[in-house]
N, C-alpha and C. Protein backbone atom coordinates (compact mmCIF):
# COMPACT_ATOMS: atom_id res chain seq x y z
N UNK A 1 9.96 -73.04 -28.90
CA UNK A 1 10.87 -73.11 -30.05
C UNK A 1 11.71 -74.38 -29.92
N UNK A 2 11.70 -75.17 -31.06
CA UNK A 2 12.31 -76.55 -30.74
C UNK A 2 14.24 -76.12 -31.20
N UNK A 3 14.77 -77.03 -30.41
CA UNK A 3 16.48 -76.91 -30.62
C UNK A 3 17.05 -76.66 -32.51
N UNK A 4 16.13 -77.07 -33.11
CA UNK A 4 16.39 -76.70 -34.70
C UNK A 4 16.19 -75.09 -35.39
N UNK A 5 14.82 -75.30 -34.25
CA UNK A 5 14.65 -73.56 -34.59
C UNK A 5 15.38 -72.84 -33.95
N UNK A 6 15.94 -72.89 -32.84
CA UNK A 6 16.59 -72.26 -32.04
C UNK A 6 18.15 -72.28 -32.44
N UNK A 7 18.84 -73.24 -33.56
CA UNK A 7 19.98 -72.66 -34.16
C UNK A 7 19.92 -71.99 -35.37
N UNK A 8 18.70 -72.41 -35.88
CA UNK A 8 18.30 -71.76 -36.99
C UNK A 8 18.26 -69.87 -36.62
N UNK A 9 17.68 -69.64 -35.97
CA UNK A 9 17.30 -68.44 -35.11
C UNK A 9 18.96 -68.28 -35.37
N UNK A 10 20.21 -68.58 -34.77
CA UNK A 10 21.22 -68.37 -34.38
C UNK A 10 21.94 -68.04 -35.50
N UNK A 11 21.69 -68.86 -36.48
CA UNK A 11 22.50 -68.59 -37.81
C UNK A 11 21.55 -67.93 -38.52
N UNK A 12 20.22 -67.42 -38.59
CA UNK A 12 20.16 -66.25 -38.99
C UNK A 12 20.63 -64.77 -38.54
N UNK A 13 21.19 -64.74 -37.03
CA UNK A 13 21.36 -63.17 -36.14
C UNK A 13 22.27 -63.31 -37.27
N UNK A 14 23.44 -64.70 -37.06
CA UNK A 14 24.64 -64.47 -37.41
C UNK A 14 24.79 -63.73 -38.69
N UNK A 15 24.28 -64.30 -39.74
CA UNK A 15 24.04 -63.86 -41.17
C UNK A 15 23.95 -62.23 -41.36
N UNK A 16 22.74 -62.22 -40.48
CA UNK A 16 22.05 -60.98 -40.80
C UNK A 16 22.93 -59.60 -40.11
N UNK A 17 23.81 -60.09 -38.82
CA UNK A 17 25.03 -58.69 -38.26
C UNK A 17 25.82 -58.57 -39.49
N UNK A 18 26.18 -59.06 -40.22
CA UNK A 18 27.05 -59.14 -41.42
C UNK A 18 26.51 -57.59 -42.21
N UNK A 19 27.50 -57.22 -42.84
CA UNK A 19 27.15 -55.28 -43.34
C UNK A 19 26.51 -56.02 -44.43
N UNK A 20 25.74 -55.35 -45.07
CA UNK A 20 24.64 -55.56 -46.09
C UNK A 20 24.31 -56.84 -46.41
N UNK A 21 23.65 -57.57 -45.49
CA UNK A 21 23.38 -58.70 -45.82
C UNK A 21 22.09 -58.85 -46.06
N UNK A 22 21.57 -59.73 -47.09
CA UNK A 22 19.67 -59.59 -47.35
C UNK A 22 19.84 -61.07 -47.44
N UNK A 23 18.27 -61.03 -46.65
CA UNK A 23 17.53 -63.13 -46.94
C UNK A 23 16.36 -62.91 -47.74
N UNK A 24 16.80 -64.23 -48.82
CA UNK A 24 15.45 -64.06 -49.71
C UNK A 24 15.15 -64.97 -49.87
N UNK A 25 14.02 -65.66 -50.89
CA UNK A 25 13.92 -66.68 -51.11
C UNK A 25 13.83 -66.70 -52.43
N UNK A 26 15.02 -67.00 -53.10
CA UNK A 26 14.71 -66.58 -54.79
C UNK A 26 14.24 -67.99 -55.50
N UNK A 27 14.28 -69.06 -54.83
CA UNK A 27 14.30 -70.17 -55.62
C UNK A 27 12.41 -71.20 -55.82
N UNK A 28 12.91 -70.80 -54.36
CA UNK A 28 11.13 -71.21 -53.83
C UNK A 28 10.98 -71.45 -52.52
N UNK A 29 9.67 -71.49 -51.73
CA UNK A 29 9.48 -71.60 -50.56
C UNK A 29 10.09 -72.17 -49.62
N UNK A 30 11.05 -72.96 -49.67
CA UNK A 30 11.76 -73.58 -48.95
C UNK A 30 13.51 -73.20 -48.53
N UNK A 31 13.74 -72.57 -49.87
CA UNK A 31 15.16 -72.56 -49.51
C UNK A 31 15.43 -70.95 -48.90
N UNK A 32 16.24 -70.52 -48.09
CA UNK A 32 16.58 -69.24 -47.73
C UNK A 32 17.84 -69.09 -47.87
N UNK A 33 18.04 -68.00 -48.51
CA UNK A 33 19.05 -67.57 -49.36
C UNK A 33 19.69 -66.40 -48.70
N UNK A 34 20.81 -66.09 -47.89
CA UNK A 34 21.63 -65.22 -47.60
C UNK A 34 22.57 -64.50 -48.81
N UNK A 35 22.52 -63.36 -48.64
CA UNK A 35 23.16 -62.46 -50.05
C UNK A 35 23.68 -61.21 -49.53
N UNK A 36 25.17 -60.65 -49.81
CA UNK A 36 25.63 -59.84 -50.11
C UNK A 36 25.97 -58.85 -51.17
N UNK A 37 25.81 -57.58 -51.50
CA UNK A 37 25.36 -56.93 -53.23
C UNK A 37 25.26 -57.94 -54.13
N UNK A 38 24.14 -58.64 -53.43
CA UNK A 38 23.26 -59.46 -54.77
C UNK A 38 23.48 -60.90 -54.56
N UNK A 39 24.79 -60.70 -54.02
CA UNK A 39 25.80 -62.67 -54.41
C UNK A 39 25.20 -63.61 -53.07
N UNK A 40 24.86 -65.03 -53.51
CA UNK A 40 24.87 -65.69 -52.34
C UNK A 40 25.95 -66.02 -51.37
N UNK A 41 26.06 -66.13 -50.46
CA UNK A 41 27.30 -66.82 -49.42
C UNK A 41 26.88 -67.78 -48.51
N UNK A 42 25.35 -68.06 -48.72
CA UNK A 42 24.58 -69.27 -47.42
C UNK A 42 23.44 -69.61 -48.34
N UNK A 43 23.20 -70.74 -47.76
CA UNK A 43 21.61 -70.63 -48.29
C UNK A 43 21.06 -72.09 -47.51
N UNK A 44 19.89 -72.32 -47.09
CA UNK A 44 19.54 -73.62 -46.27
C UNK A 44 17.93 -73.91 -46.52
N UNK A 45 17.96 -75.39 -46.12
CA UNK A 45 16.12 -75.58 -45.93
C UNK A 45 15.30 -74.81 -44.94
N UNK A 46 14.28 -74.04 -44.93
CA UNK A 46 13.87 -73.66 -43.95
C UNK A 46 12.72 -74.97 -43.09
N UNK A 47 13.07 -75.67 -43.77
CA UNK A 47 11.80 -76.46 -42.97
C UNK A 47 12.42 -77.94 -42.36
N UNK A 48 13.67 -78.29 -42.89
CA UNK A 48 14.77 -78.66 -42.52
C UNK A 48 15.92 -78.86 -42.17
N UNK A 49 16.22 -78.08 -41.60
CA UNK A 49 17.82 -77.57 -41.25
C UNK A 49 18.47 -78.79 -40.45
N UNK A 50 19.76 -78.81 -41.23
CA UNK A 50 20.93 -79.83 -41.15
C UNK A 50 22.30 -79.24 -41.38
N UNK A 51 21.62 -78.18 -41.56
CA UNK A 51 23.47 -77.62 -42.20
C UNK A 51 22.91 -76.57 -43.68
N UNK A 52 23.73 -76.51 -44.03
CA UNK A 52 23.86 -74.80 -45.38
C UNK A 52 24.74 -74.98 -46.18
N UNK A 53 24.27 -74.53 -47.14
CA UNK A 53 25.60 -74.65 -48.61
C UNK A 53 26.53 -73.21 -48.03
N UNK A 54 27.26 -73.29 -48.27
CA UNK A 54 28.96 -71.94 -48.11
C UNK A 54 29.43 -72.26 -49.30
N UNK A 55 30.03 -70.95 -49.73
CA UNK A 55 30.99 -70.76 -51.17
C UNK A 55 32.29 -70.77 -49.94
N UNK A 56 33.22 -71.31 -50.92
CA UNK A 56 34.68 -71.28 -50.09
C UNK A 56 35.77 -71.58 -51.48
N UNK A 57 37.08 -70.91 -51.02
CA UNK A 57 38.23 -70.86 -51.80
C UNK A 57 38.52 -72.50 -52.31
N UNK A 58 38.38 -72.59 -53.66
CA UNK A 58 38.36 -74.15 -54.10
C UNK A 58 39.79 -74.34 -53.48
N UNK A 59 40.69 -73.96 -53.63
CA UNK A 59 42.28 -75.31 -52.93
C UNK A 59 41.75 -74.94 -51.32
N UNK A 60 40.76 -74.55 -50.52
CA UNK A 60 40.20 -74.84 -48.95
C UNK A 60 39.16 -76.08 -48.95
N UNK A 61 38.20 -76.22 -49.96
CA UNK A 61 37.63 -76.91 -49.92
C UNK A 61 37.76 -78.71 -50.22
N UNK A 62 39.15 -79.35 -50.75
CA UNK A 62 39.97 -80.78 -50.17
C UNK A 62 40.17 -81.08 -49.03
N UNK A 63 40.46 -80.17 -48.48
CA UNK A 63 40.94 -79.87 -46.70
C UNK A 63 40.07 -79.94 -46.06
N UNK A 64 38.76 -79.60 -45.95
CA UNK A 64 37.39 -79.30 -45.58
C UNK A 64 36.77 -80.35 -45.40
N UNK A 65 36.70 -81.01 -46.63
CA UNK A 65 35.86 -82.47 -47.04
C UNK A 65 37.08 -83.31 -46.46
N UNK A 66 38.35 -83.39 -46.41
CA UNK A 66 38.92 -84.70 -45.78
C UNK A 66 38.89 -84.40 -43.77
N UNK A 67 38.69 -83.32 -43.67
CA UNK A 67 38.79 -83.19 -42.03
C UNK A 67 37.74 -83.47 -41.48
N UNK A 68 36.21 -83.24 -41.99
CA UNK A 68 34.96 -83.60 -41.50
C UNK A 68 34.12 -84.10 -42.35
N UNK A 69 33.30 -85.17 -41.90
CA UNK A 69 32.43 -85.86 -42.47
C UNK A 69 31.16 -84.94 -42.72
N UNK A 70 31.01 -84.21 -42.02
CA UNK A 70 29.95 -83.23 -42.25
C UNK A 70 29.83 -82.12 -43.25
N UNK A 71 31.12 -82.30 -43.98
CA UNK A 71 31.41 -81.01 -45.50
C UNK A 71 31.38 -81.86 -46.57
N UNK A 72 30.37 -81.75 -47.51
CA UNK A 72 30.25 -82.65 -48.50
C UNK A 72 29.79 -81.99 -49.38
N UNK A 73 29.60 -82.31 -51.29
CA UNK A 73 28.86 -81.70 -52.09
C UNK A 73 27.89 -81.52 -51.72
N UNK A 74 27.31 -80.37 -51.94
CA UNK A 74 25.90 -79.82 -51.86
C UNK A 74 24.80 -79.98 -53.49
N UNK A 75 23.30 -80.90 -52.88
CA UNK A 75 22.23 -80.58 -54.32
C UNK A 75 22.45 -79.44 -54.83
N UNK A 76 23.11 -79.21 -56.10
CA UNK A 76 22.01 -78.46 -57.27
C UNK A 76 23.43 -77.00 -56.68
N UNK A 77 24.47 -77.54 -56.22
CA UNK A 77 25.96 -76.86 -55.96
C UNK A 77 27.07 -77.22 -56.91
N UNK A 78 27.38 -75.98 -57.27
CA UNK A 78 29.19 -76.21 -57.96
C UNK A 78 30.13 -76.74 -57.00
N UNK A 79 30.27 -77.98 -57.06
CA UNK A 79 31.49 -78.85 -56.01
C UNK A 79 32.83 -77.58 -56.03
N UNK A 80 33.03 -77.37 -57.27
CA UNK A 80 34.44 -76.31 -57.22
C UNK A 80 34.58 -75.19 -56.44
N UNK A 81 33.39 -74.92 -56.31
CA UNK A 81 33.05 -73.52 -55.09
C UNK A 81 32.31 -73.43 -53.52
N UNK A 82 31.32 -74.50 -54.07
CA UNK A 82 30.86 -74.63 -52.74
C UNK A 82 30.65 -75.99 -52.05
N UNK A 83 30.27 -76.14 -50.81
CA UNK A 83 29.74 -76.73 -49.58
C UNK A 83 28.32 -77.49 -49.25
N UNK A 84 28.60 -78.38 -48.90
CA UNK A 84 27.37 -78.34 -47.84
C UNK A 84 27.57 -78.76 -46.20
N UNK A 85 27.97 -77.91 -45.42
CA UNK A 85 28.31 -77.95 -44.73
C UNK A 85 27.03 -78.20 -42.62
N UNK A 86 27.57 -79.31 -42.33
CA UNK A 86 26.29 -79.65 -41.24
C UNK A 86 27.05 -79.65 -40.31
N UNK A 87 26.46 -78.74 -39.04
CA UNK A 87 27.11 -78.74 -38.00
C UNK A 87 26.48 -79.69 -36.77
N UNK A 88 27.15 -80.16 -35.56
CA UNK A 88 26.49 -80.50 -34.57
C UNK A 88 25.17 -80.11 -34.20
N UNK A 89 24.48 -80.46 -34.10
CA UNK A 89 24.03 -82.29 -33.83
C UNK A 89 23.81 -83.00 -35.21
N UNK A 90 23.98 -82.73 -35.96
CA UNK A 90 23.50 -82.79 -37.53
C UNK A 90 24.72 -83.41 -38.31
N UNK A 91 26.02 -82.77 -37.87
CA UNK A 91 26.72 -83.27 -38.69
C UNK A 91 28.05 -83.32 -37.59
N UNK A 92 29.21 -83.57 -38.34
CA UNK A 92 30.62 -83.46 -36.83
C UNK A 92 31.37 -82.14 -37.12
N UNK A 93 31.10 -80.95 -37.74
CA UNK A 93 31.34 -80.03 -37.53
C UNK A 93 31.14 -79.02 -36.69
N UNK A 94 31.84 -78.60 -35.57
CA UNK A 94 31.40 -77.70 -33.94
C UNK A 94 31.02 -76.36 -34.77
N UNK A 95 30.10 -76.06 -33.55
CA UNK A 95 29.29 -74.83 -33.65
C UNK A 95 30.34 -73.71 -34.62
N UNK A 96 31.61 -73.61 -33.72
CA UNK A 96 32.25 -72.51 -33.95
C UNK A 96 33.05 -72.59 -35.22
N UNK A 97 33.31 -73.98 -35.02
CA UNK A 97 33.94 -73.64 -36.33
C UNK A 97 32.98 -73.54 -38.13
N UNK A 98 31.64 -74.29 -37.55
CA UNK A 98 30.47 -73.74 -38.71
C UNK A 98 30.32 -72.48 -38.63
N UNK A 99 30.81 -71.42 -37.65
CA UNK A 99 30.19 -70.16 -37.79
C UNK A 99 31.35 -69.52 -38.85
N UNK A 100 32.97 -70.38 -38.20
CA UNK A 100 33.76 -69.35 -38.84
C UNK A 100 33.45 -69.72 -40.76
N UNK A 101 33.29 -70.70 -40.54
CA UNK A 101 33.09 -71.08 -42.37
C UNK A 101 32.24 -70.06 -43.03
N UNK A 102 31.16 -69.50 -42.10
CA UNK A 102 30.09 -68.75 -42.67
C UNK A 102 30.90 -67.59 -43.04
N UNK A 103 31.62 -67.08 -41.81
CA UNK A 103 32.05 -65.84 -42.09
C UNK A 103 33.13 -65.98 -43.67
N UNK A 104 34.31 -67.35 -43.36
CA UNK A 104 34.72 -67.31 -44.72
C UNK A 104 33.92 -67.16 -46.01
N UNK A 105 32.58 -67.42 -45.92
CA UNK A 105 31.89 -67.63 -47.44
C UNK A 105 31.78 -66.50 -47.47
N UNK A 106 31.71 -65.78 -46.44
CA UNK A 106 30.87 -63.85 -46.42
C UNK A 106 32.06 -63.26 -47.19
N UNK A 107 32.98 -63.58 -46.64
CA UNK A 107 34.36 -62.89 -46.67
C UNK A 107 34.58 -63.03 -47.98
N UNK A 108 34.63 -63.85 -48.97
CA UNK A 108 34.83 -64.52 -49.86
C UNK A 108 34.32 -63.84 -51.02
N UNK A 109 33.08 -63.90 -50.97
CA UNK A 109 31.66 -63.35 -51.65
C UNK A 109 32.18 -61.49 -51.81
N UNK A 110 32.59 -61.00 -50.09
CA UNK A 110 32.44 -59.58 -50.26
C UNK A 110 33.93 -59.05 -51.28
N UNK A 111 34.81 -60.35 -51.20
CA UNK A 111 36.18 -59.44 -52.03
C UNK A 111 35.48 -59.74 -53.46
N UNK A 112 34.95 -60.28 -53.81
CA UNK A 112 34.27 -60.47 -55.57
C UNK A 112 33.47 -59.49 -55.71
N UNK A 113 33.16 -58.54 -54.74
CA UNK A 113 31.79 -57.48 -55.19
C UNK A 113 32.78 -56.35 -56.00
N UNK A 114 32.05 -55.80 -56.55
CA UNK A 114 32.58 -54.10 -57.34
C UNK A 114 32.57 -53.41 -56.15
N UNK A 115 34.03 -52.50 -56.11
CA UNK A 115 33.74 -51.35 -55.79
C UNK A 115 32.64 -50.27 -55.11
N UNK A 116 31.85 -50.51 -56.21
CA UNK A 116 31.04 -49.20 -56.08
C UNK A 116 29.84 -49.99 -55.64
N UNK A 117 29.45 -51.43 -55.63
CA UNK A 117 28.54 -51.79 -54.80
C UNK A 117 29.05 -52.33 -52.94
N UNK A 118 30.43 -52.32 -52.92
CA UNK A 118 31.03 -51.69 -51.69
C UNK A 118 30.44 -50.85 -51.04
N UNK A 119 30.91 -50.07 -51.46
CA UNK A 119 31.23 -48.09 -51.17
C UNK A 119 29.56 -48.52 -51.09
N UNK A 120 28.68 -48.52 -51.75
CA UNK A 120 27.48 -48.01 -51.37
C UNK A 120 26.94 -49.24 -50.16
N UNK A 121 27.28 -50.39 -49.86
CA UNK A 121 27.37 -50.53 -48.96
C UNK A 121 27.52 -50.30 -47.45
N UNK A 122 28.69 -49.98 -47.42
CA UNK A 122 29.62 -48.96 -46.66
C UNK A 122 29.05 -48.15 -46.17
N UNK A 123 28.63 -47.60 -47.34
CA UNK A 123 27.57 -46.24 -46.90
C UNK A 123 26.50 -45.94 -46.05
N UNK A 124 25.61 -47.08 -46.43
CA UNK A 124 24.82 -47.75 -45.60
C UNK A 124 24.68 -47.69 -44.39
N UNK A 125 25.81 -48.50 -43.95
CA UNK A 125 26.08 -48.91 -42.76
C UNK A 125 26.76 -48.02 -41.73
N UNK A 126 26.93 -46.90 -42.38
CA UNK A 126 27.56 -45.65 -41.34
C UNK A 126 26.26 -44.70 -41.31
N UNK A 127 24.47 -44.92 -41.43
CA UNK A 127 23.81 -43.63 -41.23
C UNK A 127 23.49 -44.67 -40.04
């Protein structure tokens, strides 16, 4: 497994411990798409990995783009919402703090869900 696949590997566990999280590929063969009741919060090349688009709180995302060179608009992304965010070796964003971004997009994504696709969530995740 080469060092690309092997963070790739890493930021999928990460993704996937997350409570109802599904990977798809809705767009086409290449891109993989992380989703919570339905919504994206990640999504990356599978055949190139450099980094992942993240949704994040637009007044976080000025702050983001002026602290690292590695957070920039993302192709075929709403600048107002999201990311493209590349971590070490790829970009100058550290491991950890690309992970916590992930979790912010998760976090982000899960307060916009309904209720009741919550709760059945939730549900889920306690059999």
């Amino acid at each position: 497994m080469s060092p690309d696949e092997r963070l790739m590997e890493r930021l999928r566990h990460h993704c996937l411990a997350k409570p109802g999280t599904t990977v798809e590929m809705p767009f086409d063969e290449r891109t993989v798409v992380f989703k919570v009741g339905g919504k994206m919060f990640c999504l990356l090349d599978a055949f190139e990995f450099s980094g992942c688009g993240m949704k994040y709180d637009p007044g976080l995302i000025p702050e983001l783009r002026a602290s690292f060179e590695g957070v920039t608009t993302g192709p075929y992304l709403n600048a107002k919402h999201w990311n493209s965010v590349h971590p070490e070796p790829f970009g100058d964003v550290p491991w950890s703090m690309f992970l916590e971004l992930i979790d912010h997009s998760y976090a982000l994504v899960w307060k916009g869900l309904t209720r009741k696709v919550k709760m059945a969530i939730e549900e889920t995740q306690t059999r």
